[in-house]
Structure formats: structure tokens, C-alpha cells
PDB file of N, CA and C in Angstrom:
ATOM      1  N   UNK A   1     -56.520   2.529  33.985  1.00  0.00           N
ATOM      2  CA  UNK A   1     -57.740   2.298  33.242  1.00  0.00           C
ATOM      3  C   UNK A   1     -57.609   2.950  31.867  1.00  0.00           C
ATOM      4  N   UNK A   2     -58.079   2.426  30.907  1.00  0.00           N
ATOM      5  CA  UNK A   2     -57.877   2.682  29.299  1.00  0.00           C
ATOM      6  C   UNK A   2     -59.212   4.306  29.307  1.00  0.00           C
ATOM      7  N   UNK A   3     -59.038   4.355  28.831  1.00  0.00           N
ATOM      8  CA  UNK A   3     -60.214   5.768  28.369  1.00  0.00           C
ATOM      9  C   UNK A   3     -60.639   5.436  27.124  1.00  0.00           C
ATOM     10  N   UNK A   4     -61.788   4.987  27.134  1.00  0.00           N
ATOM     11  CA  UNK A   4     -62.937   4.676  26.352  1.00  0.00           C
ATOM     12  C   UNK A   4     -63.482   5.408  25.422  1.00  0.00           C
ATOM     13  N   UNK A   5     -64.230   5.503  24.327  1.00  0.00           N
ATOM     14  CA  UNK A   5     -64.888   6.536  23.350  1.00  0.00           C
ATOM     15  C   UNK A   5     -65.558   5.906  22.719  1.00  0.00           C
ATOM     16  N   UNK A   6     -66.604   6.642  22.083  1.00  0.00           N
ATOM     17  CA  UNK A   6     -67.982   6.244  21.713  1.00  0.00           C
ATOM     18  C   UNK A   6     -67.628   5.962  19.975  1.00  0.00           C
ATOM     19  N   UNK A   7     -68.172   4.629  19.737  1.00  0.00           N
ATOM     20  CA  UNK A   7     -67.778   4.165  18.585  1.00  0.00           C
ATOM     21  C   UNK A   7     -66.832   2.739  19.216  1.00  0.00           C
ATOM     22  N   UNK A   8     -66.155   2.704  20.121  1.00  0.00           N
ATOM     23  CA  UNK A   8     -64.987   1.650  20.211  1.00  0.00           C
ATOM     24  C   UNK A   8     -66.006   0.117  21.050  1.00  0.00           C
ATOM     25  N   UNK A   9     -65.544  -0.912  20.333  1.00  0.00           N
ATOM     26  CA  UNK A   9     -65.845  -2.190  20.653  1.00  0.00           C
ATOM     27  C   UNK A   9     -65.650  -2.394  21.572  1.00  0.00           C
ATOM     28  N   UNK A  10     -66.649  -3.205  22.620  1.00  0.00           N
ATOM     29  CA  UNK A  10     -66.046  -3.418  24.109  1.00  0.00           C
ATOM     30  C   UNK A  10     -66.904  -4.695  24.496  1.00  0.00           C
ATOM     31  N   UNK A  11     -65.661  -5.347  25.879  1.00  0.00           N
ATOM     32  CA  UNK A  11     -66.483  -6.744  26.256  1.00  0.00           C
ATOM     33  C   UNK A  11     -66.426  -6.816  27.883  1.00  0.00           C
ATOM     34  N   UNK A  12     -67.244  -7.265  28.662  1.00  0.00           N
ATOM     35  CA  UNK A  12     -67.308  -7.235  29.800  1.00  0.00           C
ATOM     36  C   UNK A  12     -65.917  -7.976  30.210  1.00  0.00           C
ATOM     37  N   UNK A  13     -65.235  -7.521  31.264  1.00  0.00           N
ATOM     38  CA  UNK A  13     -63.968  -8.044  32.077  1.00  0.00           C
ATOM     39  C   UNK A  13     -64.242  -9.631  32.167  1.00  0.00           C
ATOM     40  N   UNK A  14     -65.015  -9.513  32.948  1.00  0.00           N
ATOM     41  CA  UNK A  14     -65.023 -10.956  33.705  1.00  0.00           C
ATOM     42  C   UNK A  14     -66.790 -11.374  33.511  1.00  0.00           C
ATOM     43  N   UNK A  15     -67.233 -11.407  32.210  1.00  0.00           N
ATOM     44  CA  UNK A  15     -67.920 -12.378  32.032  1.00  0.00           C
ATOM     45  C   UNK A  15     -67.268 -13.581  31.900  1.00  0.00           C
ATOM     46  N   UNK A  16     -68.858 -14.661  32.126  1.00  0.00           N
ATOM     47  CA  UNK A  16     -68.616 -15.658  32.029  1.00  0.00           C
ATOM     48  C   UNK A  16     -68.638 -16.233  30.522  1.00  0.00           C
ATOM     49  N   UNK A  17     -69.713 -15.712  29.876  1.00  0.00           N
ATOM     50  CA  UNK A  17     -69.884 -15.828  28.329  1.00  0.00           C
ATOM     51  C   UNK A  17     -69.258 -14.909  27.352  1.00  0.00           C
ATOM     52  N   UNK A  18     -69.074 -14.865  26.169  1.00  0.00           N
ATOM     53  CA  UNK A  18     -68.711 -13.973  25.146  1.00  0.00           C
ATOM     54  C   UNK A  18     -69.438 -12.626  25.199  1.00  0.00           C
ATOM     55  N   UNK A  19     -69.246 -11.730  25.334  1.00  0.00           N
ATOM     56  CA  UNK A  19     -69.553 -10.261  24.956  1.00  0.00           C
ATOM     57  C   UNK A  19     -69.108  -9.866  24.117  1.00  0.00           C
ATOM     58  N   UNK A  20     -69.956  -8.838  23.159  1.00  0.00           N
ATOM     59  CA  UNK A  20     -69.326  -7.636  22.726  1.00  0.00           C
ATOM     60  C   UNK A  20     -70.883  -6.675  22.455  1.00  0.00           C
ATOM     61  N   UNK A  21     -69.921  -5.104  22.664  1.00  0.00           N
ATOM     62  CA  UNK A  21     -70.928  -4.124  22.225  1.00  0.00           C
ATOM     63  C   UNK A  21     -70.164  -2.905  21.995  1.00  0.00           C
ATOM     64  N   UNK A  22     -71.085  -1.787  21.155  1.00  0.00           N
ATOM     65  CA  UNK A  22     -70.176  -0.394  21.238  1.00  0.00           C
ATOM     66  C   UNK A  22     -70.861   0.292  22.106  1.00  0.00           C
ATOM     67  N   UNK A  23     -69.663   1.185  22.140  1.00  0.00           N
ATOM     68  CA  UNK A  23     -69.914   2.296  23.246  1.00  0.00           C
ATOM     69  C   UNK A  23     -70.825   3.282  22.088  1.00  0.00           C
ATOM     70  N   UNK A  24     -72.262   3.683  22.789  1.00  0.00           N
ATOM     71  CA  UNK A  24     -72.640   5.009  22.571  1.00  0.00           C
ATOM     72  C   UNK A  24     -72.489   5.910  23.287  1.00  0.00           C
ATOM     73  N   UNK A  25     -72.272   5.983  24.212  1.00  0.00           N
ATOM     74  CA  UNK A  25     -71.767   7.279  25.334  1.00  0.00           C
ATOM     75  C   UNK A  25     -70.982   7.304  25.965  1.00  0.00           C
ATOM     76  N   UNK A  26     -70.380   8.081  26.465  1.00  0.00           N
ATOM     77  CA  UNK A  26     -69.155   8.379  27.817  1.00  0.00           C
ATOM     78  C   UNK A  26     -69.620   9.516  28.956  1.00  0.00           C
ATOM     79  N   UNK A  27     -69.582   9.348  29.985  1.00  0.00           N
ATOM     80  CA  UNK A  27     -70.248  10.062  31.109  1.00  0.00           C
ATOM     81  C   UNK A  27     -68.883  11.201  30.713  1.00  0.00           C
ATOM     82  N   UNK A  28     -68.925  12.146  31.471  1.00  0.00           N
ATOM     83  CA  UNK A  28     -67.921  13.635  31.254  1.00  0.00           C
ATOM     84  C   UNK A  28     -66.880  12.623  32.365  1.00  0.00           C
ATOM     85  N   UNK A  29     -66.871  12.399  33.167  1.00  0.00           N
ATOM     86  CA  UNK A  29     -65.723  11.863  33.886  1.00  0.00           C
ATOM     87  C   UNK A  29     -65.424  10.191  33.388  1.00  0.00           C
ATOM     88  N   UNK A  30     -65.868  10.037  32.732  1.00  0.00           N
ATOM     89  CA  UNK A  30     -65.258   8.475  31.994  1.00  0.00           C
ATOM     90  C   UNK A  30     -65.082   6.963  33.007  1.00  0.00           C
ATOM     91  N   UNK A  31     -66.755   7.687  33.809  1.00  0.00           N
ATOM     92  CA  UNK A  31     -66.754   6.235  34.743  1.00  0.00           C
ATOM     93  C   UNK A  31     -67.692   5.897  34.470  1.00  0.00           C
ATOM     94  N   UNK A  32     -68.640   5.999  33.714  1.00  0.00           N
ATOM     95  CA  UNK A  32     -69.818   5.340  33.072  1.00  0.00           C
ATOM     96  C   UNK A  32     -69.929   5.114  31.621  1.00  0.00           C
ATOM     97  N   UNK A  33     -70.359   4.407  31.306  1.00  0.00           N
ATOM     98  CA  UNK A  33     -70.598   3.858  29.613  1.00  0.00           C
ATOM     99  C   UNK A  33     -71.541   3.421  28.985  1.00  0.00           C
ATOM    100  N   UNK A  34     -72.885   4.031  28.218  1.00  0.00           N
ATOM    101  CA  UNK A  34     -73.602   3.475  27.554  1.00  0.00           C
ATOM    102  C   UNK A  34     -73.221   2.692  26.778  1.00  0.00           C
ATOM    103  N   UNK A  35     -73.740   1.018  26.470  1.00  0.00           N
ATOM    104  CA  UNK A  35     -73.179   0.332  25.490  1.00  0.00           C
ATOM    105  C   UNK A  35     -74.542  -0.317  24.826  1.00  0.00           C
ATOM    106  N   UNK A  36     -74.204  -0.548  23.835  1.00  0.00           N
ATOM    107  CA  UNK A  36     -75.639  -1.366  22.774  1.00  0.00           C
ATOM    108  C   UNK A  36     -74.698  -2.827  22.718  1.00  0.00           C
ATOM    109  N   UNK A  37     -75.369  -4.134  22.978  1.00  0.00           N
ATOM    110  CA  UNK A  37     -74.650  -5.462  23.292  1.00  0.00           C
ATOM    111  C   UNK A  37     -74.988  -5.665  21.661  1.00  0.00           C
ATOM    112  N   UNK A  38     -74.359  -6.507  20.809  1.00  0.00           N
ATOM    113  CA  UNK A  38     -74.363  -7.193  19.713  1.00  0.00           C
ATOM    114  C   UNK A  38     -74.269  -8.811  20.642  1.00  0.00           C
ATOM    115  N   UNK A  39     -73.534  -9.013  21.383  1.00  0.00           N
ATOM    116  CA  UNK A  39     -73.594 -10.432  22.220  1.00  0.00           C
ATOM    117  C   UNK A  39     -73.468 -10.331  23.752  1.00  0.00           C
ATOM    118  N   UNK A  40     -74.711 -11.114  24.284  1.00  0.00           N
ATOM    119  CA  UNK A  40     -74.502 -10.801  25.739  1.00  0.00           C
ATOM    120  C   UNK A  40     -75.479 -11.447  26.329  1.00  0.00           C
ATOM    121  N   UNK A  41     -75.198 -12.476  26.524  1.00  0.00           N
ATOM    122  CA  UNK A  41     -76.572 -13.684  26.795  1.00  0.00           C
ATOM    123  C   UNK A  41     -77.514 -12.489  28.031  1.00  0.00           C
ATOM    124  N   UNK A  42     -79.174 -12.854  27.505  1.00  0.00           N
ATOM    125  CA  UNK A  42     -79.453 -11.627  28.148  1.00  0.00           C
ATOM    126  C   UNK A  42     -80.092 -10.722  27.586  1.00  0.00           C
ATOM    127  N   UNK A  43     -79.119 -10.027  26.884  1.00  0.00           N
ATOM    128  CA  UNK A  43     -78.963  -8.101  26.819  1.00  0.00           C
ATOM    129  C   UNK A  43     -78.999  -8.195  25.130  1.00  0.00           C
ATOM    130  N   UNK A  44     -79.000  -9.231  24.265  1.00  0.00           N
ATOM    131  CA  UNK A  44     -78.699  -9.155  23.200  1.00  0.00           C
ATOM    132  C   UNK A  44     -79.540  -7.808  22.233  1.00  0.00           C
ATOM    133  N   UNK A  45     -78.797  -7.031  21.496  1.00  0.00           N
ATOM    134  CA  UNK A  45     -79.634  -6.185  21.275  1.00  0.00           C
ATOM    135  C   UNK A  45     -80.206  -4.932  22.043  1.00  0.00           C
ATOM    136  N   UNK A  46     -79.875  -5.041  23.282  1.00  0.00           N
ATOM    137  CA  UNK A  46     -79.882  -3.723  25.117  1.00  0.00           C
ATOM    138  C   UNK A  46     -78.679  -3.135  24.632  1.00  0.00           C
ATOM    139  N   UNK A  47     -79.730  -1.943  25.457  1.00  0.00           N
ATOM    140  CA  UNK A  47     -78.355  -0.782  25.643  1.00  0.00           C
ATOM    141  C   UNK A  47     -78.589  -0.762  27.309  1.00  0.00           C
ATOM    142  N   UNK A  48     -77.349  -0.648  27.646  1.00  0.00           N
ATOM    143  CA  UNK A  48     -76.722  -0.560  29.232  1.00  0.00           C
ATOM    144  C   UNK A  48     -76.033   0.343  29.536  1.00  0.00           C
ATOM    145  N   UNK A  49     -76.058   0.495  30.548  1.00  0.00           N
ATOM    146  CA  UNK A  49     -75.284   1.584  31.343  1.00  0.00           C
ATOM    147  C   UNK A  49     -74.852   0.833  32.517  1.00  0.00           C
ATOM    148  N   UNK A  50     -72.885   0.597  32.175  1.00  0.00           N
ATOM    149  CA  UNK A  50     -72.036   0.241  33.175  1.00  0.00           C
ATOM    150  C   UNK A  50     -71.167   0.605  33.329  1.00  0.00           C
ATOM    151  N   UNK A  51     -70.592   0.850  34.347  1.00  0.00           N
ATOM    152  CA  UNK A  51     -69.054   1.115  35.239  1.00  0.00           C
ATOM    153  C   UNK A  51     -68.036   0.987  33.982  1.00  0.00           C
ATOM    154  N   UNK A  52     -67.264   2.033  33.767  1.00  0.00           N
ATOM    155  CA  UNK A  52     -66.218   1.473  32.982  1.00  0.00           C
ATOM    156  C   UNK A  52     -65.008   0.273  33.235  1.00  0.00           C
ATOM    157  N   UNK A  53     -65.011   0.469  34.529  1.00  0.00           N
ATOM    158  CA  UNK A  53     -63.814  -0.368  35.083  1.00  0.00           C
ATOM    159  C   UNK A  53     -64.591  -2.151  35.015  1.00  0.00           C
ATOM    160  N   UNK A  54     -66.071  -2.164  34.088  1.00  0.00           N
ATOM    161  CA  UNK A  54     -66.312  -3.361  33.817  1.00  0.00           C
ATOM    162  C   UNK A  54     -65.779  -3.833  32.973  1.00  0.00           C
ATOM    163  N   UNK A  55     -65.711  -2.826  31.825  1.00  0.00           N
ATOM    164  CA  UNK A  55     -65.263  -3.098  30.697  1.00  0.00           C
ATOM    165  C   UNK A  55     -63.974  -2.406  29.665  1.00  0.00           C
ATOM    166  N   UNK A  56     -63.236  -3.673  28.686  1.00  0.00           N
ATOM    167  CA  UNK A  56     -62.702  -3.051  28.111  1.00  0.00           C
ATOM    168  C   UNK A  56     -62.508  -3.390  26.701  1.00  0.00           C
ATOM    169  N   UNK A  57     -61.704  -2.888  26.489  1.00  0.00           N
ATOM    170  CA  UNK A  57     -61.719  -2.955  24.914  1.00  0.00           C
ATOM    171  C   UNK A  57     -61.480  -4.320  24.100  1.00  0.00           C
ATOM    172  N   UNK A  58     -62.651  -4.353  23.241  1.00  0.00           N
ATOM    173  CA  UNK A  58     -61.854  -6.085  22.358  1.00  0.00           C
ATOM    174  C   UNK A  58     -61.287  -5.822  21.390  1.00  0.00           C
ATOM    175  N   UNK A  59     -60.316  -6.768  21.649  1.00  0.00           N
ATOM    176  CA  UNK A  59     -59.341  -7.243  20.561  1.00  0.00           C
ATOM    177  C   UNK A  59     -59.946  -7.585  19.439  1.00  0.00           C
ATOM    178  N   UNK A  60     -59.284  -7.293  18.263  1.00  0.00           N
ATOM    179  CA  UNK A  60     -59.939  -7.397  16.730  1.00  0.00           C
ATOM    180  C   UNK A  60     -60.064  -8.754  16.867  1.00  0.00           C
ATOM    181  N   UNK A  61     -59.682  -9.604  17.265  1.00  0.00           N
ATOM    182  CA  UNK A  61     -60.236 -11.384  16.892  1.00  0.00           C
ATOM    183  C   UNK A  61     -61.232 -11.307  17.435  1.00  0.00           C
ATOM    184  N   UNK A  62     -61.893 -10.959  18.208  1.00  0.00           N
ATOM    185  CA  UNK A  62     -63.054 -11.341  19.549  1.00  0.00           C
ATOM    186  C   UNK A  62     -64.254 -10.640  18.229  1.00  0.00           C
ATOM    187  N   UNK A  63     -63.703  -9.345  17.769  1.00  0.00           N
ATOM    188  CA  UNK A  63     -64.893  -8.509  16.919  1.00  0.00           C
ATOM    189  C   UNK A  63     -65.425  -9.779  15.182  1.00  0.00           C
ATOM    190  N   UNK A  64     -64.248 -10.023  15.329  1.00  0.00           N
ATOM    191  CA  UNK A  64     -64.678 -10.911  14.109  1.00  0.00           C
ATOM    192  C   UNK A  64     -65.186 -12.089  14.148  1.00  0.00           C
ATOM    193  N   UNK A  65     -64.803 -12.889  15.498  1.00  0.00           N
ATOM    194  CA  UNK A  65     -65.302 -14.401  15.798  1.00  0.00           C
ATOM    195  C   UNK A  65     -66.407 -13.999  16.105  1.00  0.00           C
ATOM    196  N   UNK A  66     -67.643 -12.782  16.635  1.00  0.00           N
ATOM    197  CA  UNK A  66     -68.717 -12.499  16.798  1.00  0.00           C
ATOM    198  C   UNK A  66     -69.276 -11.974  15.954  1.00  0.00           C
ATOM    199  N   UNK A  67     -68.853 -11.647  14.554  1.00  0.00           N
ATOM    200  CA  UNK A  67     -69.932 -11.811  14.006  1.00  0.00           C
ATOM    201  C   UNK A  67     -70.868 -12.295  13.057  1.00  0.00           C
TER     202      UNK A  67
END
């Protein structure tokens, strides 16, 4: 599993639609993740709290085709 940090772009694993959001938080053991969605049919604009092993990091194309 990648280790995550607050500030870094991230997209759900296995959505079905496009994601992206940043991380505002990291739990002390790095299995939870506050994220604020920029895209997330849904959540647009939510902040969430999920499992890290949902998510991981996007690739710079994914950050730019969203926005």
C-alpha cells in the first residue's frame, strides 16, 4: 500500500465513474483518509472519510482531464 499525505490527489480504486479529491487528513496509522471530492458523482464538493486501501493516488493526466 502507497502511504498517502495530506495535500496529494487521489481517486477511488474501483469506482465506476471518474474521481478525484485531496487528502486533508491522515489517521496516525495511515488507514483512514479525509478527502474533499472535486469529482465524485454524489459527493461533489464532500469531505469523506475512507479506508485508504480505497484509494490511490492520480496520475497527473486524470488531475488535468478533471479540471
Amino acid at each position: 500500500m502507497e502511504l498517502l499525505r495530506r495535500g496529494q490527489s487521489v481517486t477511488m480504486r474501483d469506482a465506476a465513474a471518474p474521481t478525484l479529491g485531496r487528502i486533508v487528513s491522515v489517521s496516525a496509522d495511515g488507514s483512514r483518509v479525509t478527502v474533499t471530492w472535486h469529482v465524485r458523482p454524489g459527493h461533489e464538493h464532500e469531505t469523506t472519510r475512507e479506508e485508504a486501501t480505497a484509494l490511490r493516488l492520480a496520475h497527473e493526466s486524470e488531475i488535468f482531464e478533471n479540471q
